[in-house]
N, C-alpha and C. Protein backbone atom coordinates (compact mmCIF):
# COMPACT_ATOMS: atom_id res chain seq x y z
N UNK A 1 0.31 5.97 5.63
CA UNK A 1 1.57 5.56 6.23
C UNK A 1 1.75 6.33 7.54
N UNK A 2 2.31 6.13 8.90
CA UNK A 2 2.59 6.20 9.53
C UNK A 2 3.82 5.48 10.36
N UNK A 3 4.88 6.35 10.45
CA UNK A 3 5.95 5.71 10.90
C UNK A 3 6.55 5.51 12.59
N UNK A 4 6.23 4.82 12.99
CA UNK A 4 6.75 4.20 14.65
C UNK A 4 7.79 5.31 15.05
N UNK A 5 9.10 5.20 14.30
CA UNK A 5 9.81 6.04 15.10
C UNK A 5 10.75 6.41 13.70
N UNK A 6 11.75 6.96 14.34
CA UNK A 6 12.92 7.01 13.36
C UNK A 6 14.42 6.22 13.39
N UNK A 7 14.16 5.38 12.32
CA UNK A 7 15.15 3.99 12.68
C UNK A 7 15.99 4.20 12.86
N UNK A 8 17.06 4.90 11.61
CA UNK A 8 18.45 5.23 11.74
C UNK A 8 18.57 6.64 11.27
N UNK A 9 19.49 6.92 11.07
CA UNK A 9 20.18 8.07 10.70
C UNK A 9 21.56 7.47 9.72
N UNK A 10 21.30 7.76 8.26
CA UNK A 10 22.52 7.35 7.69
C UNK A 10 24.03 8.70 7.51
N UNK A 11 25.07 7.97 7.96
CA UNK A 11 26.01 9.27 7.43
C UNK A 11 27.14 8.32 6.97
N UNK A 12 27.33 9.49 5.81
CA UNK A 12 28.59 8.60 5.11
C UNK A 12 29.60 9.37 5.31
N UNK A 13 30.41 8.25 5.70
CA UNK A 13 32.46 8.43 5.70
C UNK A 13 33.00 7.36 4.54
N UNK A 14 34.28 8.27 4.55
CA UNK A 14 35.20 7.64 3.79
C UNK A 14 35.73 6.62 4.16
N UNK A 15 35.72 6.35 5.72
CA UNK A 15 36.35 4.76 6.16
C UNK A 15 35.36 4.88 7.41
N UNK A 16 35.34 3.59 7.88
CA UNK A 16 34.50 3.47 9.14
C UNK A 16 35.61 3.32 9.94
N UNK A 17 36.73 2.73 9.81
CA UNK A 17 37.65 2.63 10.72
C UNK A 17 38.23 4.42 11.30
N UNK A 18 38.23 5.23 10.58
CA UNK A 18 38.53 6.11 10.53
C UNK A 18 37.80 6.91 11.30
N UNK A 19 36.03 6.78 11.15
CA UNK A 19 35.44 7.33 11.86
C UNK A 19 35.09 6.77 12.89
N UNK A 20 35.22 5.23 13.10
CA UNK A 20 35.15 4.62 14.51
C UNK A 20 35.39 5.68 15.81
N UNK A 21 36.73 5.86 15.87
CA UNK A 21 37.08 6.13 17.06
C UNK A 21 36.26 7.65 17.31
N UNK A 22 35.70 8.43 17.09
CA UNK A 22 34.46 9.33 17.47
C UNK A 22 33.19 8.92 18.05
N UNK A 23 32.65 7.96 17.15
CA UNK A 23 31.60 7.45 17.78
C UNK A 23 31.71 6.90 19.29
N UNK A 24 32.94 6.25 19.12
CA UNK A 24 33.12 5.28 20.55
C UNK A 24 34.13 6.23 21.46
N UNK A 25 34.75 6.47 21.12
CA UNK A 25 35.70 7.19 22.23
C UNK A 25 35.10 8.81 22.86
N UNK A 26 34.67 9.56 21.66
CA UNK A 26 33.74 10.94 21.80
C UNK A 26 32.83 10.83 22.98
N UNK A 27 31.75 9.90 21.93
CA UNK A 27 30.16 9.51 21.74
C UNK A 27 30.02 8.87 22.95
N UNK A 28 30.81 7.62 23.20
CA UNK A 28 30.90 6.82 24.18
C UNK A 28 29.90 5.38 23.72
N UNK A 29 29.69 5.57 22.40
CA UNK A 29 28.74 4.54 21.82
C UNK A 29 29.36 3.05 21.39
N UNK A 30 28.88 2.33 21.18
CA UNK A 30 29.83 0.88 20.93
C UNK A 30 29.03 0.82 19.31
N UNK A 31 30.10 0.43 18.41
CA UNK A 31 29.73 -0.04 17.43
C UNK A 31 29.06 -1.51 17.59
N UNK A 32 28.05 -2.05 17.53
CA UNK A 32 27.32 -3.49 17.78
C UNK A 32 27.45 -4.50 16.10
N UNK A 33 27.70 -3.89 15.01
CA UNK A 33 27.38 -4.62 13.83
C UNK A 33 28.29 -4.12 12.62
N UNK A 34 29.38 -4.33 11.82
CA UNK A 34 29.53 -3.85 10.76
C UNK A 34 29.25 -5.09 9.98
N UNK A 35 28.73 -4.78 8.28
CA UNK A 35 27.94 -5.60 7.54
C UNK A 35 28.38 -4.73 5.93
N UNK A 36 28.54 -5.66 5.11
CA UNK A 36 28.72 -5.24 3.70
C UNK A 36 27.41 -5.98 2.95
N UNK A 37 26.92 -4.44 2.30
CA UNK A 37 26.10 -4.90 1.77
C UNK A 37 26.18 -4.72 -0.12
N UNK A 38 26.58 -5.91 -0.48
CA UNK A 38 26.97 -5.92 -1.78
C UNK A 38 26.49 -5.21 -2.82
N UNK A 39 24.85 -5.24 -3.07
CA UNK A 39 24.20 -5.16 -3.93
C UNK A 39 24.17 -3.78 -3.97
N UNK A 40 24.62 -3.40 -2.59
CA UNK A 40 24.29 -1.24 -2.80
C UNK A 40 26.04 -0.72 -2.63
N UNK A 41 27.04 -1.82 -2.87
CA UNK A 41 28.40 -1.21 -2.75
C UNK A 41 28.50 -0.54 -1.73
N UNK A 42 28.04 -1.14 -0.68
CA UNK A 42 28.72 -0.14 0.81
C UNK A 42 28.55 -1.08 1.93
N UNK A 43 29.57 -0.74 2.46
CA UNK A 43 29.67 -1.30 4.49
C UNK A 43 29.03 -0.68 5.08
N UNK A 44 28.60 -0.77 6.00
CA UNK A 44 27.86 -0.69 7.35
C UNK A 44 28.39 -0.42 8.24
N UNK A 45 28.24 0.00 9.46
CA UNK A 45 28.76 0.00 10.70
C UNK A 45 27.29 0.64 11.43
N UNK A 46 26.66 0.17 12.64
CA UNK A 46 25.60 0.21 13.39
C UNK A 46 26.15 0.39 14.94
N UNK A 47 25.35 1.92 15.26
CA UNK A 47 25.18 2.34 16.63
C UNK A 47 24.09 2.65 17.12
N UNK A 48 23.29 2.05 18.21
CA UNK A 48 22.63 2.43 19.28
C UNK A 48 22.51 3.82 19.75
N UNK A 49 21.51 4.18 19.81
CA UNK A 49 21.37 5.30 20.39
C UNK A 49 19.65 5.73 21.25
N UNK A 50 19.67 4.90 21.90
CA UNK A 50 17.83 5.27 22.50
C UNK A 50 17.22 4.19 21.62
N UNK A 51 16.03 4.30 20.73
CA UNK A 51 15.26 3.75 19.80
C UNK A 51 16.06 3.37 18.39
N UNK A 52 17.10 4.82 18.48
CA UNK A 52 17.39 5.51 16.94
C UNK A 52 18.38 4.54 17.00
N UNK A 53 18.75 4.50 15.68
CA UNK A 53 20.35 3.57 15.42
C UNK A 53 20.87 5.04 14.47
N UNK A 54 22.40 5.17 14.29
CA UNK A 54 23.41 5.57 13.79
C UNK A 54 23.85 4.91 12.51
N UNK A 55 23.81 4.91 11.26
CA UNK A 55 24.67 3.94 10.19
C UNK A 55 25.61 4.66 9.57
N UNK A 56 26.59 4.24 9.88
CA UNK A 56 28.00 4.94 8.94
C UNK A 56 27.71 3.88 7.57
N UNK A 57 27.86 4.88 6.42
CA UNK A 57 28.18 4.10 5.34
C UNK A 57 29.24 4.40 4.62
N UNK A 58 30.12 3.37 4.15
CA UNK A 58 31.40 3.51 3.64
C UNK A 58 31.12 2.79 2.59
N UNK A 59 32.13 3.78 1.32
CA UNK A 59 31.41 2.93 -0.29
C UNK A 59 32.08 1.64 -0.12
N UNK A 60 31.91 0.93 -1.09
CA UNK A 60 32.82 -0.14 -0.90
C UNK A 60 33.34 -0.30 -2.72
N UNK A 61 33.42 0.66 -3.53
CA UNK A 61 33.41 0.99 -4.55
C UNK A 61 33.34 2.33 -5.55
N UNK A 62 33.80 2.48 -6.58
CA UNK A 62 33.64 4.50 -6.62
C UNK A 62 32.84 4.89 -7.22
N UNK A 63 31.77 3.40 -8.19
CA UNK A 63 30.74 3.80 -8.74
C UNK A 63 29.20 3.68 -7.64
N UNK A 64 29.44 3.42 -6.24
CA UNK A 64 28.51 3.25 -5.88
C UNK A 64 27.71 4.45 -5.42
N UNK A 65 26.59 4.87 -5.02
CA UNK A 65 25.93 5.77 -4.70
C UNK A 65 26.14 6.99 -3.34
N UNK A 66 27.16 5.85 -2.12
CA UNK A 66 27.96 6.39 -1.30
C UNK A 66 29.03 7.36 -1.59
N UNK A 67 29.73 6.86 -2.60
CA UNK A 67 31.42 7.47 -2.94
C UNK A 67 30.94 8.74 -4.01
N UNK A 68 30.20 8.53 -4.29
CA UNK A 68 29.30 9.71 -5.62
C UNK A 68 29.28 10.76 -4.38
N UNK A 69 28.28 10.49 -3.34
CA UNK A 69 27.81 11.13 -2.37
C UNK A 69 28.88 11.95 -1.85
N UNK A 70 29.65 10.80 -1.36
CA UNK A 70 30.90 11.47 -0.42
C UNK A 70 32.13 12.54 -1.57
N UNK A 71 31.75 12.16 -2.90
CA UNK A 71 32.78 12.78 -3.49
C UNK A 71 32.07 14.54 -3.89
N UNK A 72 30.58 14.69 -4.21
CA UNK A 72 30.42 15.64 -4.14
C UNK A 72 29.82 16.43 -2.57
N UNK A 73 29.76 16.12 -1.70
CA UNK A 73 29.41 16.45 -0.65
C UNK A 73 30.73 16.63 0.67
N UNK A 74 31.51 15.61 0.23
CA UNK A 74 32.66 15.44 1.09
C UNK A 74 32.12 14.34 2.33
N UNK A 75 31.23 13.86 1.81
CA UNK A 75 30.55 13.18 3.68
C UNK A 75 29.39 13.55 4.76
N UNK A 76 29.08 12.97 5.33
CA UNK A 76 27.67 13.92 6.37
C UNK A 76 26.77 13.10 5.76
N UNK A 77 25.85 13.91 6.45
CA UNK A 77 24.40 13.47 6.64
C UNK A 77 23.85 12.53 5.52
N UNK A 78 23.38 11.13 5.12
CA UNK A 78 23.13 11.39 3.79
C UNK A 78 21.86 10.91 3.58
N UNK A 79 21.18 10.19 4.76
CA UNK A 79 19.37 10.40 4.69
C UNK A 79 18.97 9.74 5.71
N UNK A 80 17.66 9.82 6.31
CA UNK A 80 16.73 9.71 7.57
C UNK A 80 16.49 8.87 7.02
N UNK A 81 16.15 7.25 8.17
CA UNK A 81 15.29 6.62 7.64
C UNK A 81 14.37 6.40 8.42
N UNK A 82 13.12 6.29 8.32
CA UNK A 82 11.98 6.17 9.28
C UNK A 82 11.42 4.98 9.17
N UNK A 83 10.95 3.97 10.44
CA UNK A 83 10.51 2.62 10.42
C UNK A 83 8.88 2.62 10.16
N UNK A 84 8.20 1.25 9.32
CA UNK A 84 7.06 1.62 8.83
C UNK A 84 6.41 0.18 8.68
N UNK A 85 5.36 0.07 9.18
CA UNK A 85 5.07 -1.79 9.29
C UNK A 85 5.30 -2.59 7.94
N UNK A 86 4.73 -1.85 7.24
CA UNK A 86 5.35 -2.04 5.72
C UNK A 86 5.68 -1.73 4.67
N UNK A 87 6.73 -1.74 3.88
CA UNK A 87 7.60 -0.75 3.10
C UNK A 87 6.46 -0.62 1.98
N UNK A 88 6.20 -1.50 1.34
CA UNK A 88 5.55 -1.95 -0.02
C UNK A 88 3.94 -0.80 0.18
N UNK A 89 3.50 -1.00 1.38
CA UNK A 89 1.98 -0.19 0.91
C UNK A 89 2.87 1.16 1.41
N UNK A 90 3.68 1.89 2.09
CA UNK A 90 4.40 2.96 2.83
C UNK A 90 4.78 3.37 1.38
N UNK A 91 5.14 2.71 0.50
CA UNK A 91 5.93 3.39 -1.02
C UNK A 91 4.38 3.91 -1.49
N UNK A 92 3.54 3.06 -1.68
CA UNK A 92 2.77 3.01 -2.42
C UNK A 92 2.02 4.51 -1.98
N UNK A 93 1.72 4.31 -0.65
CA UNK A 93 1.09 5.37 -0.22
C UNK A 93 1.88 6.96 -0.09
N UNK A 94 2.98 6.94 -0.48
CA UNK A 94 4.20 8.13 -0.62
C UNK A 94 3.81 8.52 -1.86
N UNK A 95 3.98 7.58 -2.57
CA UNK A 95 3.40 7.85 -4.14
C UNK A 95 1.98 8.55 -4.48
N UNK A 96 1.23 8.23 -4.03
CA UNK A 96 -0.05 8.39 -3.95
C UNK A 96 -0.05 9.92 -3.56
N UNK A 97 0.52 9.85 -2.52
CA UNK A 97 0.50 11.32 -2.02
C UNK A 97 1.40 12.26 -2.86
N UNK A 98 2.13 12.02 -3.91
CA UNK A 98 2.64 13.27 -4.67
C UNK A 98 4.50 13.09 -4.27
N UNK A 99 4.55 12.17 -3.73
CA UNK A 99 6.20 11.88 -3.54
C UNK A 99 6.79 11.16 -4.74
N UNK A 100 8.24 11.41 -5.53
CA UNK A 100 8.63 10.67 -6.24
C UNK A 100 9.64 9.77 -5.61
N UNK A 101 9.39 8.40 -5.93
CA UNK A 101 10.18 6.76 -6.08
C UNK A 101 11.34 7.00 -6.13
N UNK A 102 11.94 6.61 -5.11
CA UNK A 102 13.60 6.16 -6.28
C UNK A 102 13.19 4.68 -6.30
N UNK A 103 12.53 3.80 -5.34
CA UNK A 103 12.39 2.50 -5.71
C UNK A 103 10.95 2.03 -5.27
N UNK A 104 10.36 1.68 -6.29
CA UNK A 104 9.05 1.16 -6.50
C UNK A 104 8.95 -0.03 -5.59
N UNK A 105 9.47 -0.66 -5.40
CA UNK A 105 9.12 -1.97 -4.92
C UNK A 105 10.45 -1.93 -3.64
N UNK A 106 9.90 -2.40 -2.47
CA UNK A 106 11.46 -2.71 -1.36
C UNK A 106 12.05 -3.87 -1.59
N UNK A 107 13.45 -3.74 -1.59
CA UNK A 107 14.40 -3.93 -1.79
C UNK A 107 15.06 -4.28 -0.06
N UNK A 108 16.09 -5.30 -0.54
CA UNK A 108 16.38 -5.74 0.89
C UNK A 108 17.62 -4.79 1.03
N UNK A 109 18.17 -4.83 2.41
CA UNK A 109 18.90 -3.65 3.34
C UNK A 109 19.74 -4.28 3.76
N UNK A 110 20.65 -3.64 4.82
CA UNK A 110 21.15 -4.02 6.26
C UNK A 110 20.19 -4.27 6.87
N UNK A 111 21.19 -5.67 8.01
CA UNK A 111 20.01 -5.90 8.96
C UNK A 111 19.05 -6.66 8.78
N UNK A 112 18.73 -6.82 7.55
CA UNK A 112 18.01 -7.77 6.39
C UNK A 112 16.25 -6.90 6.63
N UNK A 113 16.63 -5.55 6.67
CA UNK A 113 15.38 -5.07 6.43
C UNK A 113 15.07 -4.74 5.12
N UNK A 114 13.68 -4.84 4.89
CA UNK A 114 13.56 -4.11 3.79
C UNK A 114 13.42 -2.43 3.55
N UNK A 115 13.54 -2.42 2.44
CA UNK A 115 14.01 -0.82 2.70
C UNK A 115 13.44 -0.35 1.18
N UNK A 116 12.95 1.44 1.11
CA UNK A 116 12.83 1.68 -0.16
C UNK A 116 12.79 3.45 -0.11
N UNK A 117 13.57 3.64 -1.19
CA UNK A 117 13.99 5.25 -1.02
C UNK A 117 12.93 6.32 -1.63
N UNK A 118 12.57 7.62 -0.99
CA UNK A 118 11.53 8.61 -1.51
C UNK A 118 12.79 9.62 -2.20
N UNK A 119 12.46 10.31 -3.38
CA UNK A 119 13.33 11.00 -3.95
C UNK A 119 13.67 12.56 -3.31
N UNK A 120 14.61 13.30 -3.23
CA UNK A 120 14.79 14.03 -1.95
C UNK A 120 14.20 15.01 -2.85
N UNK A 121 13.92 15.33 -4.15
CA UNK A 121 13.30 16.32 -4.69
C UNK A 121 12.00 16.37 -4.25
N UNK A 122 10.89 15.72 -3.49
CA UNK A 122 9.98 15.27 -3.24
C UNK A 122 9.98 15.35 -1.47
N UNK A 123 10.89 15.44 -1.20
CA UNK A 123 10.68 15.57 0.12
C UNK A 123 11.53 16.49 1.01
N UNK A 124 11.61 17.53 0.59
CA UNK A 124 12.53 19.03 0.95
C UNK A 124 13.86 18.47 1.53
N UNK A 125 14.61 17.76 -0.15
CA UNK A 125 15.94 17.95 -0.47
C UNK A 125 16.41 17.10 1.18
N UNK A 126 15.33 15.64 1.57
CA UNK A 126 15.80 15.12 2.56
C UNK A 126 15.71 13.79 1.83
N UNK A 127 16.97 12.71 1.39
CA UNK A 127 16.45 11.29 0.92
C UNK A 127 16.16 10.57 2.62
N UNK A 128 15.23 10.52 2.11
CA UNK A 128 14.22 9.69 3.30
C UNK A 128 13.94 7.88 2.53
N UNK A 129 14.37 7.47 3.35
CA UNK A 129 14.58 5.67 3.43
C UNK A 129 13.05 5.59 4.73
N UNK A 130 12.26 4.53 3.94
CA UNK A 130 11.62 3.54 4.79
C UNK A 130 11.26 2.43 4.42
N UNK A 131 11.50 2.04 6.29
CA UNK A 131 12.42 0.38 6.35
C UNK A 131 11.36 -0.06 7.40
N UNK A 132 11.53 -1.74 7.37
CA UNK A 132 10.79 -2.57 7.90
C UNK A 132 11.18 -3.88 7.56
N UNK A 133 10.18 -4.37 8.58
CA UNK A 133 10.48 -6.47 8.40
C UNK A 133 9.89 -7.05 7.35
N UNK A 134 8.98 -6.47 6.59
CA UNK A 134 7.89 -6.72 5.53
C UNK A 134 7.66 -5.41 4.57
């Protein structure tokens, strides 16, 4: 595996509306996309930045994996994701190398990428997401 660049940067807030006005008024960045993505209980919100994109994630629920996050963490950082031609041999080959799965097989995303998570115990306490078109 080898990854192109580094896609996004996920950080979770408690509202995107809330944290809007930093990004854009601070930052000087334009929000381009907010998107709910059902199946993982959280909204979206997408910023530009060079190559990199920005994703605010807001739960959209209190059992989802966001609001867990945000409730013991309070919010911040909550994983790198790095772009990879393809998720499916990129898992496979994570695996291979001594990384543990959170998901065996990719799974669709925002953006309608596919996407599949390395376990942060496995990768110095960083959940690392890699994403792609395939």
């Amino acid at each position: 595996m080898t990854p192109t660049h580094i896609e996004h940067i996920g950080i979770a807030v408690k509202s995107i509306e809330e944290a809007l006005p930093f990004y854009e008024n601070v930052l000087g960045l334009k929000c381009y996309a907010i998107e709910e993505v059902a199946d993982q209980k959280v909204k979206t919100a997408f910023f530009q930045v060079g190559q990199t994109k920005i994703e605010l994630l807001e739960p959209t629920s209190p059992d989802s994996t966001i609001a867990k996050f945000i409730e013991k963490n309070g919010g911040g950082m909550h994983h790198m994701a790095f772009a990879v031609e393809d998720v499916a041999t990129a898992l496979k080959d994570a695996e291979a190398a001594g990384c543990q799965l959170i998901d065996k097989e990719p799974r669709g995303g925002a953006e309608g990428l596919r996407i599949g998570f390395l376990h942060p115990k496995s990768t110095n306490r960083v959940l690392t997401e890699l994403c792609g078109k395939k």
